[in-house]
N, C-alpha and C. Protein backbone atom coordinates (compact mmCIF):
# COMPACT_ATOMS: atom_id res chain seq x y z
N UNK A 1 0.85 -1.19 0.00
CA UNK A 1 0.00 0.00 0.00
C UNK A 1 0.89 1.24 0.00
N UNK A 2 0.98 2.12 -0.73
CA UNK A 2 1.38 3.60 -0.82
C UNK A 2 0.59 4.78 -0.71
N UNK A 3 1.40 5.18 0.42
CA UNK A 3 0.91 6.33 1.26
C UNK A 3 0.56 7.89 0.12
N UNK A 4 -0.11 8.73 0.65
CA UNK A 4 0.02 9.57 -0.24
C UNK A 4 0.82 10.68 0.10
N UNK A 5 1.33 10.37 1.51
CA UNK A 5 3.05 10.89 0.78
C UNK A 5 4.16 10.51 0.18
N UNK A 6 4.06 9.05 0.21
CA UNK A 6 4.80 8.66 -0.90
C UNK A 6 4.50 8.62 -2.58
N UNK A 7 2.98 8.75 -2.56
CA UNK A 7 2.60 9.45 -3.59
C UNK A 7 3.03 10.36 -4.63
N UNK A 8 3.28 11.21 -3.42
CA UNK A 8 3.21 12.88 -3.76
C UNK A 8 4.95 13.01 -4.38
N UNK A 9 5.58 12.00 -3.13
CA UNK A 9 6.60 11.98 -3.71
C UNK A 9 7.50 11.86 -4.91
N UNK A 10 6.84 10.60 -5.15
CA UNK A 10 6.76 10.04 -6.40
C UNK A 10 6.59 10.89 -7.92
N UNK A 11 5.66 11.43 -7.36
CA UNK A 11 4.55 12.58 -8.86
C UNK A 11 5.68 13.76 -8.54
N UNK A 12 6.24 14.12 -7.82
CA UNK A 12 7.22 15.41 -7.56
C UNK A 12 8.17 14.73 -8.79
N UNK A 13 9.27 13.75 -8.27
CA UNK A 13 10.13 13.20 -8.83
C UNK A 13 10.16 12.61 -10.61
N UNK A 14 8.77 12.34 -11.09
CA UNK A 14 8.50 12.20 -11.78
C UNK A 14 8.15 13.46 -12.84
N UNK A 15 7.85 14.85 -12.42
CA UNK A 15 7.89 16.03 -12.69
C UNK A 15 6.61 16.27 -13.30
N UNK A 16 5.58 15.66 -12.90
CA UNK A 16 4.33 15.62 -12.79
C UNK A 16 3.79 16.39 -11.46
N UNK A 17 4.11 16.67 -10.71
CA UNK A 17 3.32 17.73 -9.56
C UNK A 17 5.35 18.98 -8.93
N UNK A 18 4.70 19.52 -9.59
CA UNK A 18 5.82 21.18 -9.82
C UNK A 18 5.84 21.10 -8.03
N UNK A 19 7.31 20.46 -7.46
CA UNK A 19 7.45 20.24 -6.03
C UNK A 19 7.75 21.82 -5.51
N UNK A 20 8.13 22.89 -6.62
CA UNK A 20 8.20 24.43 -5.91
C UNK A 20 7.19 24.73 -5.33
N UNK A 21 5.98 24.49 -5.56
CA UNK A 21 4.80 24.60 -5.31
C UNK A 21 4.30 23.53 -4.12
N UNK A 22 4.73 22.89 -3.84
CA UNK A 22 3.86 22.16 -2.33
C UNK A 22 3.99 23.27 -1.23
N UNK A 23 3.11 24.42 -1.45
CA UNK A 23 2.74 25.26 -0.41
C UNK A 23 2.06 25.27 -0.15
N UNK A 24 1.49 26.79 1.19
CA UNK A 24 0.44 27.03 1.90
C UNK A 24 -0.70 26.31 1.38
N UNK A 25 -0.86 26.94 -0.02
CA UNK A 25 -1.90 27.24 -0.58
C UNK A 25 -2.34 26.05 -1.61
N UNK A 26 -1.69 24.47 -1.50
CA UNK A 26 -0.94 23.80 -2.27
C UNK A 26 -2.62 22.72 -2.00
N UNK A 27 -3.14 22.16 -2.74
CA UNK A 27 -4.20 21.23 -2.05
C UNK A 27 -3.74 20.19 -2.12
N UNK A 28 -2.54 19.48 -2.60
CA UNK A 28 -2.33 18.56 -2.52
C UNK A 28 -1.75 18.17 -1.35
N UNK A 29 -0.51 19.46 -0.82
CA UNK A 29 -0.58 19.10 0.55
C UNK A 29 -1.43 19.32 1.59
N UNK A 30 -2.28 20.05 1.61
CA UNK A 30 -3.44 19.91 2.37
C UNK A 30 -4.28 18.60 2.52
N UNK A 31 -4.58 17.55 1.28
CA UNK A 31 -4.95 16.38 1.59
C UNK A 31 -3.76 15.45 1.88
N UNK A 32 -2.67 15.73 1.65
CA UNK A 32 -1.40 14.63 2.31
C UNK A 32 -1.48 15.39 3.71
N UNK A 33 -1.41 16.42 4.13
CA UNK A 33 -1.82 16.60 5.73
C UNK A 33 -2.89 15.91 6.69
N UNK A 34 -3.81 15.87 5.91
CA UNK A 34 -5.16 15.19 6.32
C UNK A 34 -4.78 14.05 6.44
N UNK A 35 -4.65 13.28 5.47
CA UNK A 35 -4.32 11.78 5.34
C UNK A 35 -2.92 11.70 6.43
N UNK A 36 -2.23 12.64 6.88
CA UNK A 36 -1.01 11.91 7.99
C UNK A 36 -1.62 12.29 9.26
N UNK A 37 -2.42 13.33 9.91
CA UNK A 37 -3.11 13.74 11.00
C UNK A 37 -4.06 12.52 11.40
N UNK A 38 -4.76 11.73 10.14
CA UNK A 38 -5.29 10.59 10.29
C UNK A 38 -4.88 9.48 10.44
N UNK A 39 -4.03 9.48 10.18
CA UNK A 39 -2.97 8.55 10.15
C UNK A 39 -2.66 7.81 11.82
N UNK A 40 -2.97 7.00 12.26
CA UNK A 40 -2.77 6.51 13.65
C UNK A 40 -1.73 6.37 14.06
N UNK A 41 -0.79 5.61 12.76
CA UNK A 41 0.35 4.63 13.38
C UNK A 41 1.85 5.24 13.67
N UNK A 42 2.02 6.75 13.76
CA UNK A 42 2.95 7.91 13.94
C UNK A 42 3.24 7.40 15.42
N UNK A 43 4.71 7.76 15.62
CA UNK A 43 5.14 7.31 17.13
C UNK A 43 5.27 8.73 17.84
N UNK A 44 5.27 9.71 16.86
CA UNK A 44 5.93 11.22 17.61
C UNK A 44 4.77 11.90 17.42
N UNK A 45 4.44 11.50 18.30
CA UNK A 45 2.71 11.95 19.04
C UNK A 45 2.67 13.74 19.16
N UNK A 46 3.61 13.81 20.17
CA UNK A 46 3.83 15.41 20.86
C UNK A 46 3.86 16.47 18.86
N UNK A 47 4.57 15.87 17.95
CA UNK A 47 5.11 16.67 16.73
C UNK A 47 3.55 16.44 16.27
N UNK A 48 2.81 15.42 16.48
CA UNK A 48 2.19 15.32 15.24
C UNK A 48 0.44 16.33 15.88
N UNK A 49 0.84 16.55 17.43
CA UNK A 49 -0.35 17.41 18.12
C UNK A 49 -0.19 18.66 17.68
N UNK A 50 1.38 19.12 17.42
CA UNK A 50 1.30 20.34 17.07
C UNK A 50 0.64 20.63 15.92
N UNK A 51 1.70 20.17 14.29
CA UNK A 51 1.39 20.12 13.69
C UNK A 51 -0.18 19.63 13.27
N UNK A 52 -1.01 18.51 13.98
CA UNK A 52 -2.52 18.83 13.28
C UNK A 52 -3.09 19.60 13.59
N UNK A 53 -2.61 20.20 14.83
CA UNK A 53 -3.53 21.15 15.11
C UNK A 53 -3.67 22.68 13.90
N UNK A 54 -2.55 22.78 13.34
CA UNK A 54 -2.27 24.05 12.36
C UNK A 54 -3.47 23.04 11.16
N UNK A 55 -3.47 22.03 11.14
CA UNK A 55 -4.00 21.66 9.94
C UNK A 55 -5.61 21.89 10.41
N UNK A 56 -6.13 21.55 11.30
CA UNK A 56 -7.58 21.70 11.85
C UNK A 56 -7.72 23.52 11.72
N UNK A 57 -6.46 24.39 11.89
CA UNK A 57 -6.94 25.52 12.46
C UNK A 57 -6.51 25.89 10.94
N UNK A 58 -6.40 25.75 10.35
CA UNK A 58 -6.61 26.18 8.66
C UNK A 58 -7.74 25.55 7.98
N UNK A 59 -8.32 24.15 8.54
CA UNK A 59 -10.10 23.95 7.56
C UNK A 59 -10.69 24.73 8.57
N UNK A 60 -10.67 25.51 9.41
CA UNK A 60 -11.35 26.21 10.17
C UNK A 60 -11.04 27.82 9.51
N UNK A 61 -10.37 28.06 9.11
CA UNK A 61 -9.61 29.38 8.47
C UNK A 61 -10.63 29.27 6.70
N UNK A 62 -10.93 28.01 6.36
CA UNK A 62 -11.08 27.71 4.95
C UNK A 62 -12.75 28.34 4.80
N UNK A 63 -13.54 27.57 6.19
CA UNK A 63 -14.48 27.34 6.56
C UNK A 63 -15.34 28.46 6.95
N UNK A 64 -14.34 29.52 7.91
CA UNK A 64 -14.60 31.14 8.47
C UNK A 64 -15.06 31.72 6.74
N UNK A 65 -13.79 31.38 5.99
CA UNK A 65 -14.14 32.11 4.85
C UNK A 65 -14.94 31.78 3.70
N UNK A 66 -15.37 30.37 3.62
CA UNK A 66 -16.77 30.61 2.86
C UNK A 66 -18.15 31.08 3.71
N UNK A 67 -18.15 31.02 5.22
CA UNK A 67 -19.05 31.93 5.91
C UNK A 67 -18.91 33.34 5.31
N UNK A 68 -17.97 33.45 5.24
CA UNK A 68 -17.72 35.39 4.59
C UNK A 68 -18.30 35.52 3.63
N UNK A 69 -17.95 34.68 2.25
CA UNK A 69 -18.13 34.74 1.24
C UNK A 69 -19.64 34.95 1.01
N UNK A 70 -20.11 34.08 1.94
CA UNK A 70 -21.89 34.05 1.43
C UNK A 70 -22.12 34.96 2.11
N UNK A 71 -21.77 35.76 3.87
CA UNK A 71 -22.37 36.24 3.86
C UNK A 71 -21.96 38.13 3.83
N UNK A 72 -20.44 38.19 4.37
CA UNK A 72 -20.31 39.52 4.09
C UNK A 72 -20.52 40.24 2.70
N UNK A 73 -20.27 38.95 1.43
CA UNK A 73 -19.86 39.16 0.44
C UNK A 73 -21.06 39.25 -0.52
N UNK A 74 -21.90 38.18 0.06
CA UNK A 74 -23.28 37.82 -0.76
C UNK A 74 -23.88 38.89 -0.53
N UNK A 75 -24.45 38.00 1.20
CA UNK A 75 -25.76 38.59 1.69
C UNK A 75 -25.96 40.32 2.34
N UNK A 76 -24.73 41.24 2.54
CA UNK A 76 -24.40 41.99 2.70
C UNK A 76 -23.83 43.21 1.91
N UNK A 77 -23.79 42.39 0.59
CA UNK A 77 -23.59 43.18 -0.45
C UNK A 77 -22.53 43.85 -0.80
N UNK A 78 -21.10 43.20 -0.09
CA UNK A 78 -19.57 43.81 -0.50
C UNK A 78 -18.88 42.92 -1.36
N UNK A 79 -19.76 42.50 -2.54
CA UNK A 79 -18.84 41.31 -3.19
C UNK A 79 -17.69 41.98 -4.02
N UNK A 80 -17.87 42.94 -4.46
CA UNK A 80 -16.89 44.03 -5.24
C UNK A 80 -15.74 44.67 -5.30
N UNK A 81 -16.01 44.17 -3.42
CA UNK A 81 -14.47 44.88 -2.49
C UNK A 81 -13.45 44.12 -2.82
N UNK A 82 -12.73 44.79 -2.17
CA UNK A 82 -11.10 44.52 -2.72
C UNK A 82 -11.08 43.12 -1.20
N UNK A 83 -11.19 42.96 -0.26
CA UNK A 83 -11.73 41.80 0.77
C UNK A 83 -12.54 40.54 -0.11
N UNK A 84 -13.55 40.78 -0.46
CA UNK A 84 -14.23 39.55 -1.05
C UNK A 84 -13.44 38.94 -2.33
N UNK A 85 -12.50 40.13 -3.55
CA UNK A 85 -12.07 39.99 -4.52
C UNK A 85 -10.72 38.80 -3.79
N UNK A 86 -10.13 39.43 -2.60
CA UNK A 86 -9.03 38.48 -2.04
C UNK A 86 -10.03 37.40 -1.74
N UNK A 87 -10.61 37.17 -1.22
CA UNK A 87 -11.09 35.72 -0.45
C UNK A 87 -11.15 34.94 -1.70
N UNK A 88 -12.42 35.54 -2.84
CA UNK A 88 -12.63 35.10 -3.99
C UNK A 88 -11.16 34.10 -4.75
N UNK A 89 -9.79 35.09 -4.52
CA UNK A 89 -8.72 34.80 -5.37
C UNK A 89 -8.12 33.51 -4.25
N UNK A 90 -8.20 33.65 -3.13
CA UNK A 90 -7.81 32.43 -1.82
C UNK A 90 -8.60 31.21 -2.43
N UNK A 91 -9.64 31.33 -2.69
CA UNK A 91 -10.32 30.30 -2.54
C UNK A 91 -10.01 29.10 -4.59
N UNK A 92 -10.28 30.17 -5.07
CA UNK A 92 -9.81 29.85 -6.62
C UNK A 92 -7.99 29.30 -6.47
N UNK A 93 -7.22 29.73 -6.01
CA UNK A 93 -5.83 29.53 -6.10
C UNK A 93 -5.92 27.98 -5.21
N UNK A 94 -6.58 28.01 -3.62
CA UNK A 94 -6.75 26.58 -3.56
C UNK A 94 -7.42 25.38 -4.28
N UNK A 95 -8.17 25.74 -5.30
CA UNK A 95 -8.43 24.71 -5.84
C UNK A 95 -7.80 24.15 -7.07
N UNK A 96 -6.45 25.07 -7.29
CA UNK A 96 -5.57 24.97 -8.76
C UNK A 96 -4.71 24.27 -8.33
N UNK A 97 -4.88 23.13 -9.11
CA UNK A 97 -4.05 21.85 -8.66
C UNK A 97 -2.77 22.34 -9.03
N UNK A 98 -2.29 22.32 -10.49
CA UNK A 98 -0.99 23.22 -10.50
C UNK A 98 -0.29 24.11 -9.97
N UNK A 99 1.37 24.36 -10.00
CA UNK A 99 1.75 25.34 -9.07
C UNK A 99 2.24 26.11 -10.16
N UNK A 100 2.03 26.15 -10.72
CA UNK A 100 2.65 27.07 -12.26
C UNK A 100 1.53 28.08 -12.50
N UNK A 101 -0.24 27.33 -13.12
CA UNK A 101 -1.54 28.01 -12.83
C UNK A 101 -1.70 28.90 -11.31
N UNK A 102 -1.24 28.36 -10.31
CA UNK A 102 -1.10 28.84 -8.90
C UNK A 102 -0.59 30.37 -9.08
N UNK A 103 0.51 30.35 -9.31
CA UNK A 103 1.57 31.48 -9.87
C UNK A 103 0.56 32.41 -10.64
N UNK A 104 0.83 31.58 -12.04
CA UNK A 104 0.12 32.49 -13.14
C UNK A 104 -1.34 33.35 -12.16
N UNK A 105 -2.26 32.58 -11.42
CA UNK A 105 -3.65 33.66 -11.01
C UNK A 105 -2.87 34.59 -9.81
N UNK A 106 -1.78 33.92 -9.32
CA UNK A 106 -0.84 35.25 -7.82
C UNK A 106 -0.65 36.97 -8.78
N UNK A 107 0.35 35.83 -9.90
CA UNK A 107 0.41 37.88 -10.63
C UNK A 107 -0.78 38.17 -11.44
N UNK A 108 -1.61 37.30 -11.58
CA UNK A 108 -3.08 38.41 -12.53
C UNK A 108 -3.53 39.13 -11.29
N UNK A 109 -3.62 37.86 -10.52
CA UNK A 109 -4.23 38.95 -8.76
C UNK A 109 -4.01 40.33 -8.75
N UNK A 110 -2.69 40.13 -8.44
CA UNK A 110 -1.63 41.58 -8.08
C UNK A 110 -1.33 42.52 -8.67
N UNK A 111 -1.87 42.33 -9.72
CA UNK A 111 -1.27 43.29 -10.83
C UNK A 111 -3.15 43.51 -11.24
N UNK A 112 -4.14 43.18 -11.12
CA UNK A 112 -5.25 43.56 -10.80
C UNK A 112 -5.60 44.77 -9.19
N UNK A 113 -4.66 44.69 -8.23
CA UNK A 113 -5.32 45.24 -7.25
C UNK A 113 -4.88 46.81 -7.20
N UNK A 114 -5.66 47.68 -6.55
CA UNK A 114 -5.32 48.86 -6.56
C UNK A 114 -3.69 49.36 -5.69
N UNK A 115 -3.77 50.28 -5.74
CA UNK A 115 -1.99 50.06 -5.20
C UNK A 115 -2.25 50.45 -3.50
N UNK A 116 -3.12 50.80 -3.58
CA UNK A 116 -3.75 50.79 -1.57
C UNK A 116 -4.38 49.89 -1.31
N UNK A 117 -4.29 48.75 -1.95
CA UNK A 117 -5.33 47.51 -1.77
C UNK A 117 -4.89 46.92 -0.36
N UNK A 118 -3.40 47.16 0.13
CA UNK A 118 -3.43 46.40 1.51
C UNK A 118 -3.77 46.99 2.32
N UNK A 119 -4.12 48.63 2.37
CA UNK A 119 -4.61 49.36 3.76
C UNK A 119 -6.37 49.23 3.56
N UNK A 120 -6.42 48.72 2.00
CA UNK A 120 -8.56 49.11 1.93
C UNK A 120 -8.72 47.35 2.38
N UNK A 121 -8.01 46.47 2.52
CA UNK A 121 -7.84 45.09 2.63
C UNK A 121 -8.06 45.10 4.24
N UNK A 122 -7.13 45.37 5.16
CA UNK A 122 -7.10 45.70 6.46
C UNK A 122 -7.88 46.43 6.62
N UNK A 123 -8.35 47.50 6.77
CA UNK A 123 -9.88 48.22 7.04
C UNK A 123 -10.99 47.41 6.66
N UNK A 124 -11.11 47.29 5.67
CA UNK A 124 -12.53 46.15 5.49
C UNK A 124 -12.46 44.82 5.91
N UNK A 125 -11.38 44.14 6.98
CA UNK A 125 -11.09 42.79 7.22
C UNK A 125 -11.60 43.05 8.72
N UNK A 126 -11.21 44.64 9.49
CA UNK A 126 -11.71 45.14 10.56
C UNK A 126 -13.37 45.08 10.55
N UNK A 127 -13.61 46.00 9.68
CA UNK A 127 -14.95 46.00 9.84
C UNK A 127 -15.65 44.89 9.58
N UNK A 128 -14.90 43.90 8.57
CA UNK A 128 -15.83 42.88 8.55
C UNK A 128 -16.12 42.21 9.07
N UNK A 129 -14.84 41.66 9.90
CA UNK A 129 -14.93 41.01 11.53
C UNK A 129 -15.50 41.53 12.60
N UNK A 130 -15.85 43.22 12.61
CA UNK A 130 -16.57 43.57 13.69
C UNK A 130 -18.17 43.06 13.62
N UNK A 131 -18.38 42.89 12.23
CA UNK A 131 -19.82 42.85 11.60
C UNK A 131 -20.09 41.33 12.10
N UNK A 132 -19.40 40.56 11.37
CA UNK A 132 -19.91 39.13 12.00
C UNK A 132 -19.64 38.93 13.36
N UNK A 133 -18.50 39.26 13.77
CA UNK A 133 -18.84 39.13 15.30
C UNK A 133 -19.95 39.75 15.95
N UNK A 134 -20.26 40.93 15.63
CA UNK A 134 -21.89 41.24 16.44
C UNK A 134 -23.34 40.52 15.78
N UNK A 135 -22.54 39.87 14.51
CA UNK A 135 -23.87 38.97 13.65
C UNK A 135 -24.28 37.44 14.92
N UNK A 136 -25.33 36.84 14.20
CA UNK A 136 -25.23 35.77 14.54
C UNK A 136 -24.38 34.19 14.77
N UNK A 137 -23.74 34.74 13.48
CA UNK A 137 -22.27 34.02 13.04
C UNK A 137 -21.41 33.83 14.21
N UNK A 138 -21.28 35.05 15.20
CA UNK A 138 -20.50 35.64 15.68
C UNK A 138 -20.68 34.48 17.06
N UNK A 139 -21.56 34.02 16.98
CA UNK A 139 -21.83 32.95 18.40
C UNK A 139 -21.55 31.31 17.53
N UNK A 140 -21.27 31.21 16.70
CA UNK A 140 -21.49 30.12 16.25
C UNK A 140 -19.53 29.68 16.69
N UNK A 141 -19.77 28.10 16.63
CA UNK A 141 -18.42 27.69 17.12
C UNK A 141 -17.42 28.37 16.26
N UNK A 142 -17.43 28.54 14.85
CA UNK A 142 -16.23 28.72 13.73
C UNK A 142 -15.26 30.21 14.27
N UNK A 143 -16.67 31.13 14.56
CA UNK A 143 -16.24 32.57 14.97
C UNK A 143 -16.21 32.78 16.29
N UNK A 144 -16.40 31.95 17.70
CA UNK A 144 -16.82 32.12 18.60
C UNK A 144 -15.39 32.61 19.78
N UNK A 145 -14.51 32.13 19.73
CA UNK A 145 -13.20 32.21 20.35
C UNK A 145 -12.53 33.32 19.75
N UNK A 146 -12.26 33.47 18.36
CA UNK A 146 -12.19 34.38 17.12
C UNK A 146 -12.72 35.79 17.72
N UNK A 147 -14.32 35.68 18.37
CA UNK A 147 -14.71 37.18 18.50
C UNK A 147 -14.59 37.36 19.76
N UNK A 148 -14.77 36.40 20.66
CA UNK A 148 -14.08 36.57 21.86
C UNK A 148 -12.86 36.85 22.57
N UNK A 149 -11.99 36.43 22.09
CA UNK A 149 -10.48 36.84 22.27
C UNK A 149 -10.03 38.15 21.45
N UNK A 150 -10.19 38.66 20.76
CA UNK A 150 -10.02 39.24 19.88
C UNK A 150 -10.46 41.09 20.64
N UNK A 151 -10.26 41.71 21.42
CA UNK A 151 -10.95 43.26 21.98
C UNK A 151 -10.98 43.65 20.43
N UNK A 152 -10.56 44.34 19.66
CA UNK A 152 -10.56 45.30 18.60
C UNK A 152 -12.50 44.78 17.55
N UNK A 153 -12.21 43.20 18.36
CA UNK A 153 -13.79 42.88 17.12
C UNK A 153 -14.75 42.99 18.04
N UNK A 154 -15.05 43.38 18.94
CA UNK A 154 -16.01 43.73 19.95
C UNK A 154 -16.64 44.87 19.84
């Protein structure tokens, strides 16, 4: 039986999956993460608590943001913003299996955004988080620690 990190390995070496690219944003390692967090038979327990935990607290990061999507973006009516246009481009770049296509949509992104796009990005990431945190959302488990810990989203 072969693991799908030995998989992955394999398809790297073979020059079938562009290994520059097994990043953040990479889905292939995101399901070889999954598949080793699941994974029982690991002896280095303490490494592998840390590490799943980053992997749980990123489908939770994935998860916050299709809540956004539908609702700051939908149902709220900021789909236009330069915030929804990023989530929009987060969410499209994770599903591009390639790391070359990956690339290619990073500079259409960037070279699409306004040149204050990171201070109108941060202001509308404020307000948007103030918004769902006083929403209903804002009690639900995904956002609940998120709006609680957080003074500035209160």
């Amino acid at each position: 039986k072969i693991s799908r990190v030995d998989k992955l390995k394999a398809a790297i070496q073979k020059g079938l999956v562009d290994g520059q690219a097994v990043d953040a944003t990479n889905p292939e390692r995101h399901e070889m993460m999954d598949a080793w967090c699941a994974d029982q038979s690991t002896e280095d327990a303490a490494t592998k608590r840390q590490v799943c935990a980053r992997v749980r607290n990123r489908k939770d990061f994935v998860a916050r943001r299709e809540v956004l999507l539908q609702w700051w973006c939908g149902e709220q009516g900021h789909g236009e913003s330069v915030k929804c246009k990023q989530m929009e481009f987060g969410k499209k770049v994770e599903s591009t299996m390639n790391g070359t296509e990956r690339k290619a949509l990073a500079l259409e992104f960037k070279a699409s955004q306004p040149a204050d796009a990171e201070a109108l990005i941060d202001e509308e990431q404020k307000e948007m988080m103030r918004a769902v945190c006083a929403s209903i959302h804002g009690k639900d488990d995904l956002f609940r620690s998120l709006c609680k810990n957080h003074m500035e989203l209160r």
